[in-house]
C-alpha atoms as a PDB file:
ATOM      1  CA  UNK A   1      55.038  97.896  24.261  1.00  0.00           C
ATOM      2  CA  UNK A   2      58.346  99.957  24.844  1.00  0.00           C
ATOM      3  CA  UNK A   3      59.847  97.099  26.942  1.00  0.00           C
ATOM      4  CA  UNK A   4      58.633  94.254  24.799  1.00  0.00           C
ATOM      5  CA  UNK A   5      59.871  96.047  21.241  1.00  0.00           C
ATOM      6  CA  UNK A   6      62.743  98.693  22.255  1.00  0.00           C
ATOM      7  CA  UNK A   7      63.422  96.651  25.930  1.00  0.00           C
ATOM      8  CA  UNK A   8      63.547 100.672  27.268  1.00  0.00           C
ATOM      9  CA  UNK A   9      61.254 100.363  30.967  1.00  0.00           C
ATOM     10  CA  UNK A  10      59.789 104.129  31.196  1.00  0.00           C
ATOM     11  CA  UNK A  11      58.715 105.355  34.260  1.00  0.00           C
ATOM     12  CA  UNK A  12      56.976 108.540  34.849  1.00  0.00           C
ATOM     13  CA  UNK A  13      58.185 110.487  37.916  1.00  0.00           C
ATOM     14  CA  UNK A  14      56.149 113.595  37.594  1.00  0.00           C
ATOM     15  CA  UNK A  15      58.126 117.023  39.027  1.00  0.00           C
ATOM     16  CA  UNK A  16      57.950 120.604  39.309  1.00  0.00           C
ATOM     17  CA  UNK A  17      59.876 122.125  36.092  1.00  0.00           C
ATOM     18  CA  UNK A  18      61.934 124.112  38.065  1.00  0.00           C
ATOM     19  CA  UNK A  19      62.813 121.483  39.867  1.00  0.00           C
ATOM     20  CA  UNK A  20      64.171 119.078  36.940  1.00  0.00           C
ATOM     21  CA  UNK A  21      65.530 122.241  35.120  1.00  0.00           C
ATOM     22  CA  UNK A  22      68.243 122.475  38.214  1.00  0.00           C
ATOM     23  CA  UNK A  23      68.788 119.091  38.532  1.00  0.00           C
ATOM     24  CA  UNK A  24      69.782 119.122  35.017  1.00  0.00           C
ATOM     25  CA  UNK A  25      71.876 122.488  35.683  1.00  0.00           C
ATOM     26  CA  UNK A  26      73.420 120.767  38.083  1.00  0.00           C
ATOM     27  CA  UNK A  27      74.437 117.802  36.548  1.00  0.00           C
ATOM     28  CA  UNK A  28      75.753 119.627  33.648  1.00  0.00           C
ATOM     29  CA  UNK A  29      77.817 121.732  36.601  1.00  0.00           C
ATOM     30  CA  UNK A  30      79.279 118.585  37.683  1.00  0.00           C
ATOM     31  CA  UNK A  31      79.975 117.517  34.216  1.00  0.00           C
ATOM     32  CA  UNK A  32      78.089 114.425  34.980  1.00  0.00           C
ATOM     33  CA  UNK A  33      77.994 112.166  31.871  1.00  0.00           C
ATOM     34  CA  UNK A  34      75.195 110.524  32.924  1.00  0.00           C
ATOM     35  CA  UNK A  35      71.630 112.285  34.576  1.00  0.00           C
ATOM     36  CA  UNK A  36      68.725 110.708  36.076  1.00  0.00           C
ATOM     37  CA  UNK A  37      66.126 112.665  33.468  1.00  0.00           C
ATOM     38  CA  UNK A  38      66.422 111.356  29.778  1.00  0.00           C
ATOM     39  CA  UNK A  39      63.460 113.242  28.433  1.00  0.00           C
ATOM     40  CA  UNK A  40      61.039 116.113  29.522  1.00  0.00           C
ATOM     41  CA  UNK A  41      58.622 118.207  27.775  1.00  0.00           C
ATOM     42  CA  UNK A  42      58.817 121.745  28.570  1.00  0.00           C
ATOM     43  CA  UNK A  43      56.797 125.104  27.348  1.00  0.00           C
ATOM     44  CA  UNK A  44      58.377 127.814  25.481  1.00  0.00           C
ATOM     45  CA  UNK A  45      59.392 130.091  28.734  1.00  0.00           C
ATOM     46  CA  UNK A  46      61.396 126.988  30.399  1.00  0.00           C
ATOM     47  CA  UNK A  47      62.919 126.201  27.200  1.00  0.00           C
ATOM     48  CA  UNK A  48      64.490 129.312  26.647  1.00  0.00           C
ATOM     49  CA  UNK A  49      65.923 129.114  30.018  1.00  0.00           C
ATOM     50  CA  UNK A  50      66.771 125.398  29.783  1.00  0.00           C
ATOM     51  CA  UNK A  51      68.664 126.581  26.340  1.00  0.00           C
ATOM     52  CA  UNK A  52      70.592 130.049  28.225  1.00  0.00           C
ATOM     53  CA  UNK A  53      71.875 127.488  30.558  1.00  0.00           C
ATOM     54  CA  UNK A  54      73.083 124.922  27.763  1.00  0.00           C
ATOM     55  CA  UNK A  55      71.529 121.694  28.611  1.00  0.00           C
ATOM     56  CA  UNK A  56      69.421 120.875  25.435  1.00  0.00           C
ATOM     57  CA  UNK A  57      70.834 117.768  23.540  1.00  0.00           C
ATOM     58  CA  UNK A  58      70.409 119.546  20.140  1.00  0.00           C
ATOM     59  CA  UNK A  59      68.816 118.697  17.157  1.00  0.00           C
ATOM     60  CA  UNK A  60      67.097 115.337  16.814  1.00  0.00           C
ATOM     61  CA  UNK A  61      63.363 115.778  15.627  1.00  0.00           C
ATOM     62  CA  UNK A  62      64.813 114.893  11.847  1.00  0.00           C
ATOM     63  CA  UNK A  63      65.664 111.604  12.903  1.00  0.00           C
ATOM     64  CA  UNK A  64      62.114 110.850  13.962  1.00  0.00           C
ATOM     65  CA  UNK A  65      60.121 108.952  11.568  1.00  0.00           C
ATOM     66  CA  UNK A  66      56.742 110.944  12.195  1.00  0.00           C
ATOM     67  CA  UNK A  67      58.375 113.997  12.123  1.00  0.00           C
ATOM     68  CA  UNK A  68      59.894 113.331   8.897  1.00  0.00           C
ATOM     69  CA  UNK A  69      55.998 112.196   7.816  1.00  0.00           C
ATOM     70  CA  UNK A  70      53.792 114.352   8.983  1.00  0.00           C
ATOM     71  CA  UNK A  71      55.366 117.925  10.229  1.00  0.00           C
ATOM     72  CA  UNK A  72      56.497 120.937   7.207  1.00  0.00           C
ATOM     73  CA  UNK A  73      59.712 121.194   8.133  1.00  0.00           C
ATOM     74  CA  UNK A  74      59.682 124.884   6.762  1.00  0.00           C
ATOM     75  CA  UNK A  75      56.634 126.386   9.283  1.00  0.00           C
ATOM     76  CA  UNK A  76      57.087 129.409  10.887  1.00  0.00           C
ATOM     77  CA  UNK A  77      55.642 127.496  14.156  1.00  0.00           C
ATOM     78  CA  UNK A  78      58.320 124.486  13.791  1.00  0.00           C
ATOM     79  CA  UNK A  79      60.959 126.858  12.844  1.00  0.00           C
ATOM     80  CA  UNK A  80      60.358 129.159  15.962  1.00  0.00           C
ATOM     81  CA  UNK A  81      58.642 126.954  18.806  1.00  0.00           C
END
């Protein structure tokens, strides 16, 4: 469905977090403007350390359409997690 409506191919390569947080350490390092990992989901204890080192892309859950729909924007969960 992604290909056929968004033509984006996604491909799963499953890793060890620790292992895609420095690849992503590096790359930022190396001021490489483009990475090989476009999206990962990570727990509360990597996040903080994948926000120390800087390499979050910032704020973008408002532009997604279920967010907008279905999450209270003013939680103490969504506010803090």
């Amino acid at each position: 469905m992604l290909k056929d409506k968004y033509d984006i191919t996604l491909k799963r390569v499953p890793m060890n977090i620790e292992d895609i947080l420095n690849k992503l350490i590096g790359d930022k390092q190396a001021n490489n403007k483009k990475g090989t990992v476009d999206v990962v989901w990570i727990n509360e204890e990597n996040f903080y350390t994948a926000k120390q080192a800087g390499i979050l892309y910032g704020p973008f859950a408002e532009k997604l359409p279920n967010f907008n729909k279905y999450i209270d924007k003013n939680s103490i969960e969504v506010k803090s997690d």
